[in-house]
PDB file of N, CA and C in Angstrom:
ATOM      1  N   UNK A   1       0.847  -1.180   0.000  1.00  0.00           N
ATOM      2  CA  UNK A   1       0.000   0.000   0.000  1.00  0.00           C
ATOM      3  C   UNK A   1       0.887   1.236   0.000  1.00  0.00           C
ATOM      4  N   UNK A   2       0.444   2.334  -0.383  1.00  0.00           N
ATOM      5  CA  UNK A   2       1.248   3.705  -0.738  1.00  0.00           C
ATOM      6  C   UNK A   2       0.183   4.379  -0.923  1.00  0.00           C
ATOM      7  N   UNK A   3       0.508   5.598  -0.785  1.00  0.00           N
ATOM      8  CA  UNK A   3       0.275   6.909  -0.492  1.00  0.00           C
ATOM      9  C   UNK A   3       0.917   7.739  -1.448  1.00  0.00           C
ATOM     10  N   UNK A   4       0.378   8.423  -2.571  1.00  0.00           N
ATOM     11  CA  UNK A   4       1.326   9.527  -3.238  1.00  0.00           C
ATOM     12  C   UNK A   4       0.079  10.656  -4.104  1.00  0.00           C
ATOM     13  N   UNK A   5       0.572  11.776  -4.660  1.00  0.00           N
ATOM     14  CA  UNK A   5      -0.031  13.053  -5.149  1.00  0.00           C
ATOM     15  C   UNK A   5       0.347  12.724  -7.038  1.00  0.00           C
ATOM     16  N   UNK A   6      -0.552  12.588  -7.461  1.00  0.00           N
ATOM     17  CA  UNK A   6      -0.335  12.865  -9.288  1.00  0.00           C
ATOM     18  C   UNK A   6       0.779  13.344  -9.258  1.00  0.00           C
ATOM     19  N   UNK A   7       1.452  14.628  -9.286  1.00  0.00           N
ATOM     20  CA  UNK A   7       2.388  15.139  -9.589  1.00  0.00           C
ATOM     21  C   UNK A   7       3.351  14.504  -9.191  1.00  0.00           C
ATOM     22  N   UNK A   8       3.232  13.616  -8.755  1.00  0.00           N
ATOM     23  CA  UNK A   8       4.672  12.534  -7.936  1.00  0.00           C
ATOM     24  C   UNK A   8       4.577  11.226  -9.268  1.00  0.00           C
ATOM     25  N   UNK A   9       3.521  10.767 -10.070  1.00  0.00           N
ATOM     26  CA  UNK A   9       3.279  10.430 -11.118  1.00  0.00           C
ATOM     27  C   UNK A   9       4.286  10.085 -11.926  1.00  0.00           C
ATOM     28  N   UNK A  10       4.312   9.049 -12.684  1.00  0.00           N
ATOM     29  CA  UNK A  10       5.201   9.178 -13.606  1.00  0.00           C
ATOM     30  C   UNK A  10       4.863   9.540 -15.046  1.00  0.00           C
ATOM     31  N   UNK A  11       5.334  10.772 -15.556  1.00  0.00           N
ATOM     32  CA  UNK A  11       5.014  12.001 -16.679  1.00  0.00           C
ATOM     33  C   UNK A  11       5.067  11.040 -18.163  1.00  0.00           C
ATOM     34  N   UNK A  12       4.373  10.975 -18.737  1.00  0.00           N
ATOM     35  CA  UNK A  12       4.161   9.774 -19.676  1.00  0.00           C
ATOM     36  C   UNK A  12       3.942  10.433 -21.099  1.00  0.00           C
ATOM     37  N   UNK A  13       3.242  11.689 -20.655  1.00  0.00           N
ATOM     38  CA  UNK A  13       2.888  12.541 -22.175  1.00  0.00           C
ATOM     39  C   UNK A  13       3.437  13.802 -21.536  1.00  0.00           C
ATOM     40  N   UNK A  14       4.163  14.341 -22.490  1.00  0.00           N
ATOM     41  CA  UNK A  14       4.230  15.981 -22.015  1.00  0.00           C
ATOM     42  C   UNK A  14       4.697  16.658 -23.482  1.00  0.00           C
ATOM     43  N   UNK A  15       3.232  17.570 -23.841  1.00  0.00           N
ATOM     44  CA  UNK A  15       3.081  18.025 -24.958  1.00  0.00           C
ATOM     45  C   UNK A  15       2.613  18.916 -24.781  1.00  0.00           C
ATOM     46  N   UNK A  16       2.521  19.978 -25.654  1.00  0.00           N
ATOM     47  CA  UNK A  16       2.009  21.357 -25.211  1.00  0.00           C
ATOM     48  C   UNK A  16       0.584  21.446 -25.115  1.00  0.00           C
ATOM     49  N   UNK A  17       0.113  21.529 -23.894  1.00  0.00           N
ATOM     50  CA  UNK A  17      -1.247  21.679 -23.615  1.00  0.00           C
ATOM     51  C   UNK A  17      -1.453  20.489 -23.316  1.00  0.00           C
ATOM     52  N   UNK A  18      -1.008  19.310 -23.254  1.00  0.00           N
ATOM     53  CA  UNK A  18      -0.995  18.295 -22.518  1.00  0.00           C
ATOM     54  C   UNK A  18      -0.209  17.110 -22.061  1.00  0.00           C
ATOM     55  N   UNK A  19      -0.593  17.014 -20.547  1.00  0.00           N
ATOM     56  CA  UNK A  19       0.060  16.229 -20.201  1.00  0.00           C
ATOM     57  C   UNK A  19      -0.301  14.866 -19.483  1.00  0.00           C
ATOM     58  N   UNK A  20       0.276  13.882 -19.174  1.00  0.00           N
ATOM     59  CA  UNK A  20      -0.237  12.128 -18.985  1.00  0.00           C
ATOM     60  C   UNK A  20       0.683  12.290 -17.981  1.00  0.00           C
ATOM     61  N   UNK A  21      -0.011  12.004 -16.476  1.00  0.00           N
ATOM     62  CA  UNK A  21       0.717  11.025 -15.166  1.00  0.00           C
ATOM     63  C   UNK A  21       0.188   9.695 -15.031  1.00  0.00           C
ATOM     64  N   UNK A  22       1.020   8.897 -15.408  1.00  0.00           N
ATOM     65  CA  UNK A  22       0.475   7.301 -14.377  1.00  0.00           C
ATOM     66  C   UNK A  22       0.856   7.277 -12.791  1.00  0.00           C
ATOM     67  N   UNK A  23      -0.593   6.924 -12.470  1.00  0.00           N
ATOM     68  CA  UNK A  23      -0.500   7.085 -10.852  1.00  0.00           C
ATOM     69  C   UNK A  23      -0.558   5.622 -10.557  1.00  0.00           C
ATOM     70  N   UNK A  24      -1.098   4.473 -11.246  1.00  0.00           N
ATOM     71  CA  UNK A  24      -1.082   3.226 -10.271  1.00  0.00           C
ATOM     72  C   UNK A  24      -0.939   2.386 -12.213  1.00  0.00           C
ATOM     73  N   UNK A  25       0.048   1.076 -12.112  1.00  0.00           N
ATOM     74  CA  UNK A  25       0.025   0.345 -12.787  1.00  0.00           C
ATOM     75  C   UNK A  25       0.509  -0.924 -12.061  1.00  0.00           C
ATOM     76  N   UNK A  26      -0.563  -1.745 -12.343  1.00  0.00           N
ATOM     77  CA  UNK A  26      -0.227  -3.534 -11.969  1.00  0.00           C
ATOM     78  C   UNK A  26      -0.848  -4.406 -12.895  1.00  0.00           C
ATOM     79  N   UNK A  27      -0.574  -5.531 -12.809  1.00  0.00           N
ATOM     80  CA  UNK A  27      -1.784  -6.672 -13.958  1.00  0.00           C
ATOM     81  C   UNK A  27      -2.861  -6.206 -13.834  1.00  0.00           C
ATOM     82  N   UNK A  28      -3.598  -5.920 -13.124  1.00  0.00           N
ATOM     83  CA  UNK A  28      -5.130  -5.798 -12.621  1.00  0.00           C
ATOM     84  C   UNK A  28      -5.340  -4.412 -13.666  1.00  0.00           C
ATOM     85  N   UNK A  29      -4.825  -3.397 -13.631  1.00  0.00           N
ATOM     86  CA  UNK A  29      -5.431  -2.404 -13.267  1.00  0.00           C
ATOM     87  C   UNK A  29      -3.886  -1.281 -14.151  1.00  0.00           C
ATOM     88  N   UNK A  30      -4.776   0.161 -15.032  1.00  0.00           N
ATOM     89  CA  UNK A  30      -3.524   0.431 -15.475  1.00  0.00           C
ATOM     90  C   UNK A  30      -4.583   2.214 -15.002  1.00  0.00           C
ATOM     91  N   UNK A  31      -3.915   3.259 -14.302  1.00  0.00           N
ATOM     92  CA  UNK A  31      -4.594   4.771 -13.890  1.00  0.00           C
ATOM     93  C   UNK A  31      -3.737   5.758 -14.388  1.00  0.00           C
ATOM     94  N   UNK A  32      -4.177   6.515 -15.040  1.00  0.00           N
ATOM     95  CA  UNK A  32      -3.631   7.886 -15.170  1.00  0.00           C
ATOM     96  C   UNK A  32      -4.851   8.668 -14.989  1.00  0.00           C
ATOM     97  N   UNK A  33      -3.783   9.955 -14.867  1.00  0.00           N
ATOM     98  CA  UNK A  33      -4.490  11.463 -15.007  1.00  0.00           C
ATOM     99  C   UNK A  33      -4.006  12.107 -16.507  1.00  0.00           C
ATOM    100  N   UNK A  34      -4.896  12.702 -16.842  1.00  0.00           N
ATOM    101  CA  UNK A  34      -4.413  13.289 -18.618  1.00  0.00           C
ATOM    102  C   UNK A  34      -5.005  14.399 -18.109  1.00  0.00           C
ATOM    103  N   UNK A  35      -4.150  15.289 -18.610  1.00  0.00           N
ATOM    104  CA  UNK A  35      -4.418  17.282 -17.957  1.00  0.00           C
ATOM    105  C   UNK A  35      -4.239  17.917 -19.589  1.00  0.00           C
ATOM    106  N   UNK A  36      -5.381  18.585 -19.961  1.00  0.00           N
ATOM    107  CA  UNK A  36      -5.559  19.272 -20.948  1.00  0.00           C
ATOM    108  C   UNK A  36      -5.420  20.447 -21.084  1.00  0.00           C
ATOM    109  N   UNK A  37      -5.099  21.728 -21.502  1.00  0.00           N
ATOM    110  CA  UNK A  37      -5.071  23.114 -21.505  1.00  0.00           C
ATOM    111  C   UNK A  37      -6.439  23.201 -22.380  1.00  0.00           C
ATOM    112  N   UNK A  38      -6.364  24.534 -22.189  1.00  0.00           N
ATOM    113  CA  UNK A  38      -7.786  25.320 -22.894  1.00  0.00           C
ATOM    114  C   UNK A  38      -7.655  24.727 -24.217  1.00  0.00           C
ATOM    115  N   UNK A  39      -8.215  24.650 -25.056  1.00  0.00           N
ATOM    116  CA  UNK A  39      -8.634  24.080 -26.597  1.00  0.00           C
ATOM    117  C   UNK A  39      -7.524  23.206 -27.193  1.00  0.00           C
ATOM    118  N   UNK A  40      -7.099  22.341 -26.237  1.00  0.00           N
ATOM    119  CA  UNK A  40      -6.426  20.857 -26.031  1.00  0.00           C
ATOM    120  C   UNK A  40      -6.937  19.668 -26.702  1.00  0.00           C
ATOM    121  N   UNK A  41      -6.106  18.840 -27.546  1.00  0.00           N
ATOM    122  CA  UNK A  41      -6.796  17.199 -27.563  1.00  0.00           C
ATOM    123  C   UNK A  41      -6.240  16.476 -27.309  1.00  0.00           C
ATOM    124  N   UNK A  42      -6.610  15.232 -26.712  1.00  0.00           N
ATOM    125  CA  UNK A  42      -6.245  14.074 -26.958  1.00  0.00           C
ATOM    126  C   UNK A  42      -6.338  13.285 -27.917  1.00  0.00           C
ATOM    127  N   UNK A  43      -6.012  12.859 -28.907  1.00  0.00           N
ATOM    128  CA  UNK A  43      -6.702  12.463 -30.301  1.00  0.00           C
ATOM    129  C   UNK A  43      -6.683  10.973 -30.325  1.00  0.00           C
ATOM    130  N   UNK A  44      -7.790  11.029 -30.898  1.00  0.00           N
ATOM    131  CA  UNK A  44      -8.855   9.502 -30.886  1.00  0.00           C
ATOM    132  C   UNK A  44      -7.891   8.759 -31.459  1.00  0.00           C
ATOM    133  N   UNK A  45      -7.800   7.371 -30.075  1.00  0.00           N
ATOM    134  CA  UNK A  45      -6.865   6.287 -30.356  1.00  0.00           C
ATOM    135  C   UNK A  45      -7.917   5.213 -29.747  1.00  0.00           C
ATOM    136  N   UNK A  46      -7.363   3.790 -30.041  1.00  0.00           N
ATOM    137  CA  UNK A  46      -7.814   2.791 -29.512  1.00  0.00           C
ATOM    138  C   UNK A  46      -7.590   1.892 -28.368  1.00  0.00           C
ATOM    139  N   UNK A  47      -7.645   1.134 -27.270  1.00  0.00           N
ATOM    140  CA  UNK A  47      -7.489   0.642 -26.644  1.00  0.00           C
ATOM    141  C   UNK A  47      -7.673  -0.802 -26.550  1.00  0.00           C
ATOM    142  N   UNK A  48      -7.028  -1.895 -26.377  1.00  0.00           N
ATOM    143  CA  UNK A  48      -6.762  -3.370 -26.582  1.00  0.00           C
ATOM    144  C   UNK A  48      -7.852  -3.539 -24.877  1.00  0.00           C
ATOM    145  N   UNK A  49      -8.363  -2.691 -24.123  1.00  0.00           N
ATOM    146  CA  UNK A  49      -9.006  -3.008 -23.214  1.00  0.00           C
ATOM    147  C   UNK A  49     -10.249  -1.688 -22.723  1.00  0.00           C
ATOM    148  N   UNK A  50     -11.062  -2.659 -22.059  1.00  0.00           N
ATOM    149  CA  UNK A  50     -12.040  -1.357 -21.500  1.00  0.00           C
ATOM    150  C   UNK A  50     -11.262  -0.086 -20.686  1.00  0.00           C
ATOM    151  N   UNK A  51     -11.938   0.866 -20.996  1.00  0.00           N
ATOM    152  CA  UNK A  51     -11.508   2.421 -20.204  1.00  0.00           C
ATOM    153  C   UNK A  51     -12.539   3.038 -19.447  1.00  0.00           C
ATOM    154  N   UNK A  52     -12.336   3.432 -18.117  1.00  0.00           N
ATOM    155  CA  UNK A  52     -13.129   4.121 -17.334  1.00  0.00           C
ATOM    156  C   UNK A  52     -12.489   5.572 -17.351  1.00  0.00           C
ATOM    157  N   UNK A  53     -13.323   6.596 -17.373  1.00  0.00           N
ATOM    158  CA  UNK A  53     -13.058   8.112 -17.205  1.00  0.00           C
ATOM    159  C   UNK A  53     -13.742   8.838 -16.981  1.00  0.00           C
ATOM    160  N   UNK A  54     -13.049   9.546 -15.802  1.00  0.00           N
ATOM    161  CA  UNK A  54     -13.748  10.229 -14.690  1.00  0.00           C
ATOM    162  C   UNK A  54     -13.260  12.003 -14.655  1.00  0.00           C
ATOM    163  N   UNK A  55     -13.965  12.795 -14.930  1.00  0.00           N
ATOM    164  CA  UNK A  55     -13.336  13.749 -14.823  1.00  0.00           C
ATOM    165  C   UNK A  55     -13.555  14.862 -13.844  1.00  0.00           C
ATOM    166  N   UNK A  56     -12.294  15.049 -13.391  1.00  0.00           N
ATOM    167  CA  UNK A  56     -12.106  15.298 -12.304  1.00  0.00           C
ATOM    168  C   UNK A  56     -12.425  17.036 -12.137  1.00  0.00           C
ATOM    169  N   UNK A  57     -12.231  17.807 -13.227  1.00  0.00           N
ATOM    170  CA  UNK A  57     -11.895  18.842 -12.920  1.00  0.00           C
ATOM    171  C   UNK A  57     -11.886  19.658 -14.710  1.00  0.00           C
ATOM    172  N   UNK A  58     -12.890  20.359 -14.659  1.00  0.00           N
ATOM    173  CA  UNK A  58     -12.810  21.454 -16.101  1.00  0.00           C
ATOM    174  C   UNK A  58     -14.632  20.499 -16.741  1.00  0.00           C
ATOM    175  N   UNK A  59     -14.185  21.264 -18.174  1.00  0.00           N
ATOM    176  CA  UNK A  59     -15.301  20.943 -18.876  1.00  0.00           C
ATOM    177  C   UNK A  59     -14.630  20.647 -20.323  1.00  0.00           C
ATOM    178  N   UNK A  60     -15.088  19.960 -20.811  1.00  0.00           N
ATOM    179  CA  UNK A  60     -14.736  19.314 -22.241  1.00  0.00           C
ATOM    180  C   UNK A  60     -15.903  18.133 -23.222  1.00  0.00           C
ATOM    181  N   UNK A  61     -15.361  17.559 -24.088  1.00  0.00           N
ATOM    182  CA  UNK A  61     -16.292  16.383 -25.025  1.00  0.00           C
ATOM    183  C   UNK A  61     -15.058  15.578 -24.971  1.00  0.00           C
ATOM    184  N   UNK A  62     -15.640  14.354 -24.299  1.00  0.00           N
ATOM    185  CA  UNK A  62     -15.163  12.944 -24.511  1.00  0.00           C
ATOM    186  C   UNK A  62     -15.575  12.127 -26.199  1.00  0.00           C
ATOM    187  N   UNK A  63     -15.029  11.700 -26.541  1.00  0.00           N
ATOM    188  CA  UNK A  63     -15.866  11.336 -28.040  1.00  0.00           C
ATOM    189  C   UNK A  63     -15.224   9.568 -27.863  1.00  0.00           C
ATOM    190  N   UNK A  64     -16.376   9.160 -28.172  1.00  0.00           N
ATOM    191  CA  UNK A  64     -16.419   7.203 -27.935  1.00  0.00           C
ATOM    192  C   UNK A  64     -17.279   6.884 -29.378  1.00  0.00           C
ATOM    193  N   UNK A  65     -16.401   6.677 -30.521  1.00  0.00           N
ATOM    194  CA  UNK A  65     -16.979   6.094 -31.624  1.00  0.00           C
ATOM    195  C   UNK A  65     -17.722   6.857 -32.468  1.00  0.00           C
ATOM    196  N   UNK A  66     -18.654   6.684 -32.494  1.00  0.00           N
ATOM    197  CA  UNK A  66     -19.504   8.412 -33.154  1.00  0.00           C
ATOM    198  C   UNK A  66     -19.976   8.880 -32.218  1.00  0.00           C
ATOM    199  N   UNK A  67     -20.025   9.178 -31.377  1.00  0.00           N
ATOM    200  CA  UNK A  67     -20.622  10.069 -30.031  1.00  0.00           C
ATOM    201  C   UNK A  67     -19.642  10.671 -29.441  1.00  0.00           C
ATOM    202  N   UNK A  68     -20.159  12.249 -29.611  1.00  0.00           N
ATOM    203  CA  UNK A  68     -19.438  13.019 -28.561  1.00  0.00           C
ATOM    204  C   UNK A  68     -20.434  13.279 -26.882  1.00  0.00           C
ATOM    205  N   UNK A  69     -19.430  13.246 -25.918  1.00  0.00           N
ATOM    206  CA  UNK A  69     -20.221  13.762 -25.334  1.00  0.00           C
ATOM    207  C   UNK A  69     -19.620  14.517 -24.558  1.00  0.00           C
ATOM    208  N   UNK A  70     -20.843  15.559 -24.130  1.00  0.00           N
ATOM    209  CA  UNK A  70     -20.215  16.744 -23.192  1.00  0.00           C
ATOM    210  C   UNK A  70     -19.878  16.672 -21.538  1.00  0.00           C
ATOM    211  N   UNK A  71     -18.910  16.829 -20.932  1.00  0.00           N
ATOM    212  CA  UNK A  71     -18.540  16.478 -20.007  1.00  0.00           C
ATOM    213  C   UNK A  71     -18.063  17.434 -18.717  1.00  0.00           C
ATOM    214  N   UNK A  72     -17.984  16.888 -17.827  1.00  0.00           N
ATOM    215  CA  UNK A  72     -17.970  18.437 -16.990  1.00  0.00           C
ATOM    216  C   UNK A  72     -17.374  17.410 -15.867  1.00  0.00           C
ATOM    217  N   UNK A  73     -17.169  18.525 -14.334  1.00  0.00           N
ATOM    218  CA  UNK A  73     -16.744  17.350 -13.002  1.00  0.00           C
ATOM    219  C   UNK A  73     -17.574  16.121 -12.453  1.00  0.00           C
ATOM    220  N   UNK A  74     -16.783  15.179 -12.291  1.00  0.00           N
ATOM    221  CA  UNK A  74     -17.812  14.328 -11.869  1.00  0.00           C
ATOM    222  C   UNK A  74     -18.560  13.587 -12.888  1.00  0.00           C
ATOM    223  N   UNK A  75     -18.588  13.493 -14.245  1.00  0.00           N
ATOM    224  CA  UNK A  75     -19.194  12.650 -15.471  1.00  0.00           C
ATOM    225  C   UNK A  75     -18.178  11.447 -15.123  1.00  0.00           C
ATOM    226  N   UNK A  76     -18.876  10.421 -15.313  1.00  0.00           N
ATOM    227  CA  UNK A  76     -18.064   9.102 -16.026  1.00  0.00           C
ATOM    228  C   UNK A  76     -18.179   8.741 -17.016  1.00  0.00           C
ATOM    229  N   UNK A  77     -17.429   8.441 -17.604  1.00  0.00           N
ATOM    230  CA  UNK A  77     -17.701   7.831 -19.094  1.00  0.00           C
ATOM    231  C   UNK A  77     -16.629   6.263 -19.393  1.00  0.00           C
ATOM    232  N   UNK A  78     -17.633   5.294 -19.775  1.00  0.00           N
ATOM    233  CA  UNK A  78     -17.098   4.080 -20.213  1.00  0.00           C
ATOM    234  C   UNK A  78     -16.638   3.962 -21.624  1.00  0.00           C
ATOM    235  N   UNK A  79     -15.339   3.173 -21.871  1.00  0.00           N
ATOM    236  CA  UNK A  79     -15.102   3.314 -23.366  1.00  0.00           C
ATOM    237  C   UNK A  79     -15.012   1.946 -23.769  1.00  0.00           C
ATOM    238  N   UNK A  80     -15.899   0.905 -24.302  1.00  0.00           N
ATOM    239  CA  UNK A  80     -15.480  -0.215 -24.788  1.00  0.00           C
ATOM    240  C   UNK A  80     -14.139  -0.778 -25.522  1.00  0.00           C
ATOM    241  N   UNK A  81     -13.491  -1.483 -25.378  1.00  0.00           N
ATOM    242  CA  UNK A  81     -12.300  -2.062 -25.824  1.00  0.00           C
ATOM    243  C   UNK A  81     -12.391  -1.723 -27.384  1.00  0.00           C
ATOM    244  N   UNK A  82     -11.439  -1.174 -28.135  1.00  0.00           N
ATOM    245  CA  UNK A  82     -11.442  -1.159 -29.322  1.00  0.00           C
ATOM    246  C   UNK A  82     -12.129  -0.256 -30.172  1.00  0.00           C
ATOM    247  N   UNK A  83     -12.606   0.692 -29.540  1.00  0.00           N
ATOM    248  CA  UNK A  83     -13.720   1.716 -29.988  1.00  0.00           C
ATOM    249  C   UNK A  83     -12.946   2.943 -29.953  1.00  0.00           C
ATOM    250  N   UNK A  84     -12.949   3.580 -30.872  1.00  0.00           N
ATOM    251  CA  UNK A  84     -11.618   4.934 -30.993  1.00  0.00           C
ATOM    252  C   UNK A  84     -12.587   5.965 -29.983  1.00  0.00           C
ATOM    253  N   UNK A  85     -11.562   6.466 -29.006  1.00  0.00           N
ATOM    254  CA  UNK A  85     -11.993   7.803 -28.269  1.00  0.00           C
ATOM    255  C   UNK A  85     -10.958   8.705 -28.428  1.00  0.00           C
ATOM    256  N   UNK A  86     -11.260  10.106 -27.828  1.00  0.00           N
ATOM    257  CA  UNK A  86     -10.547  11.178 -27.760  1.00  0.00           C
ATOM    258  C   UNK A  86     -10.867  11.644 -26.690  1.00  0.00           C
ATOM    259  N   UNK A  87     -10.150  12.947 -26.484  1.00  0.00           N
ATOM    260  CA  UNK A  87     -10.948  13.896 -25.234  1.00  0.00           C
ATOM    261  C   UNK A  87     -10.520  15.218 -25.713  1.00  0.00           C
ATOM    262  N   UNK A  88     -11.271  16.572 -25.742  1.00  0.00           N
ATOM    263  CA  UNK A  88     -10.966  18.054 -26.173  1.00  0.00           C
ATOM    264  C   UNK A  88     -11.398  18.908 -24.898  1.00  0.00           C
ATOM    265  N   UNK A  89     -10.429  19.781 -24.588  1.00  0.00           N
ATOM    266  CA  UNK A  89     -10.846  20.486 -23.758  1.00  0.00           C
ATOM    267  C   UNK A  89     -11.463  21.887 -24.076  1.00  0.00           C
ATOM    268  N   UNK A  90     -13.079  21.836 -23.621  1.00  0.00           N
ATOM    269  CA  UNK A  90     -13.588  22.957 -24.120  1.00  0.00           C
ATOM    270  C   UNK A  90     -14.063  24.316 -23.322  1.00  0.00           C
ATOM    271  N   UNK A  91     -13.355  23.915 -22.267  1.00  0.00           N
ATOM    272  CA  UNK A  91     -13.584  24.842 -21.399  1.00  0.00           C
ATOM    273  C   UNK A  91     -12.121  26.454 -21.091  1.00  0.00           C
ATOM    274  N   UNK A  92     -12.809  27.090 -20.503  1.00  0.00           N
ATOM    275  CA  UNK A  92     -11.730  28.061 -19.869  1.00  0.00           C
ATOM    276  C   UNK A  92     -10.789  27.760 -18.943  1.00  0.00           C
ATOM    277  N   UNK A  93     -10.670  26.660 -17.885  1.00  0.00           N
ATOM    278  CA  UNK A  93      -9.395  25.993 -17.429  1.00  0.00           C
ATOM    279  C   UNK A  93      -9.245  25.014 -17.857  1.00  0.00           C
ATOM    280  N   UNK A  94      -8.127  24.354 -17.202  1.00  0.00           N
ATOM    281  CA  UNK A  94      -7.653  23.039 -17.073  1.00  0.00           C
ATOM    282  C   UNK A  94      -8.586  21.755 -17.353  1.00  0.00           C
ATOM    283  N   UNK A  95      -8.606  20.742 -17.731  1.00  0.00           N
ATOM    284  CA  UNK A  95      -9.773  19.720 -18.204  1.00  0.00           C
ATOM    285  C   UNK A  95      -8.417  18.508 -17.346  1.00  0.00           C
ATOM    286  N   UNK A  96      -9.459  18.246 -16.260  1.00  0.00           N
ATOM    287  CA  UNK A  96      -8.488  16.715 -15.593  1.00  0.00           C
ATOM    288  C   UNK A  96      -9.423  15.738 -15.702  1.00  0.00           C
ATOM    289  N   UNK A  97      -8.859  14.314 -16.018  1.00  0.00           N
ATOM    290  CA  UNK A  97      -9.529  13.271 -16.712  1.00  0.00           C
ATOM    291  C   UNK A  97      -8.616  11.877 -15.588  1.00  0.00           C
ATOM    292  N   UNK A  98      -9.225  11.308 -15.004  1.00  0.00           N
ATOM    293  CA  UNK A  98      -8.641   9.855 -14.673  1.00  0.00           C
ATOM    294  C   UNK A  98      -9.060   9.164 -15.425  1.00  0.00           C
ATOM    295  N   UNK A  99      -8.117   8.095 -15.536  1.00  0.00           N
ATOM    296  CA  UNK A  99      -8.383   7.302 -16.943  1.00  0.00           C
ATOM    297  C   UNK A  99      -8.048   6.140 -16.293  1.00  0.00           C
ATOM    298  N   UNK A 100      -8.565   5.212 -16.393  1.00  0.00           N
ATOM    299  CA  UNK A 100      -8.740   4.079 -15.535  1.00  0.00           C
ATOM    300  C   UNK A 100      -8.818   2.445 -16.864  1.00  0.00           C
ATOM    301  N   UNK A 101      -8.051   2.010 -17.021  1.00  0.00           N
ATOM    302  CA  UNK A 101      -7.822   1.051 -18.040  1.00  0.00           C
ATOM    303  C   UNK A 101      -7.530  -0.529 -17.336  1.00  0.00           C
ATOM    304  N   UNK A 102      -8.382  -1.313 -17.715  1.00  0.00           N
ATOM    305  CA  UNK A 102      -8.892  -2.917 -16.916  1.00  0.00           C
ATOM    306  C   UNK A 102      -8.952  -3.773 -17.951  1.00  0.00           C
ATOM    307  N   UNK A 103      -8.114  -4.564 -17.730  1.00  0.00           N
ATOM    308  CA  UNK A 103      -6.970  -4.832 -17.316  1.00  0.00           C
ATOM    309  C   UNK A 103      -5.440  -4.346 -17.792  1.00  0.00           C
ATOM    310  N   UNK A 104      -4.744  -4.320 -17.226  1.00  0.00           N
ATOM    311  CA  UNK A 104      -3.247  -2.734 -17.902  1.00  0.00           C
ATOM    312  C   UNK A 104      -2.970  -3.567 -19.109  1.00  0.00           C
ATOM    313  N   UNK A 105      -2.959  -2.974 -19.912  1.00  0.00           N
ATOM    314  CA  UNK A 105      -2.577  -3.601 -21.275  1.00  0.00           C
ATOM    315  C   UNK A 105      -1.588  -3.728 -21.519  1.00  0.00           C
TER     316      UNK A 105
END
């Protein structure tokens, strides 16, 4: 068991206007945080496993296949294995996203 702060994270993406911390990776289970700037993307990729995402903080559109959807604190959004998503930040701050991937690929 441990105890630690995102920013203690290990920095995985760092691109302008955004950036990727992994906070927990084991077999089970793979977590990051993805931090967006104002009119930021993440651009629609695929995943070999299901994705949970939770956002923590800002407002933006998650997009899962042909659906965008609009997102704010506190939305969850599920992404089926293999289904292209993205995330855009459409708000005036920061857009924080936990990203929660089962089983770590």
């Amino acid at each position: 068991m441990y105890k630690s702060k995102v920013s203690d994270g290990k920095l995985v993406v760092d691109k302008p206007g955004l950036k990727g911390y992994v906070i927990y990776s084991k077999d089970t289970a793979h977590a990051a945080v993805v931090e967006l700037e104002r009119d930021s993307v993440l651009p629609e990729h695929k995943t070999p496993v299901d994705v949970l995402m939770l956002v923590l903080e800002g407002n933006g559109i998650i997009n899962i296949g042909e659906h965008d959807y609009e997102v704010s604190k506190d939305n969850v959004i599920d992404s089926p294995k293999m289904i292209p998503h993205g995330i855009k930040n459409t708000g005036d701050g920061t857009l924080r996203v936990l990203v929660v991937k089962a089983p770590r690929p």
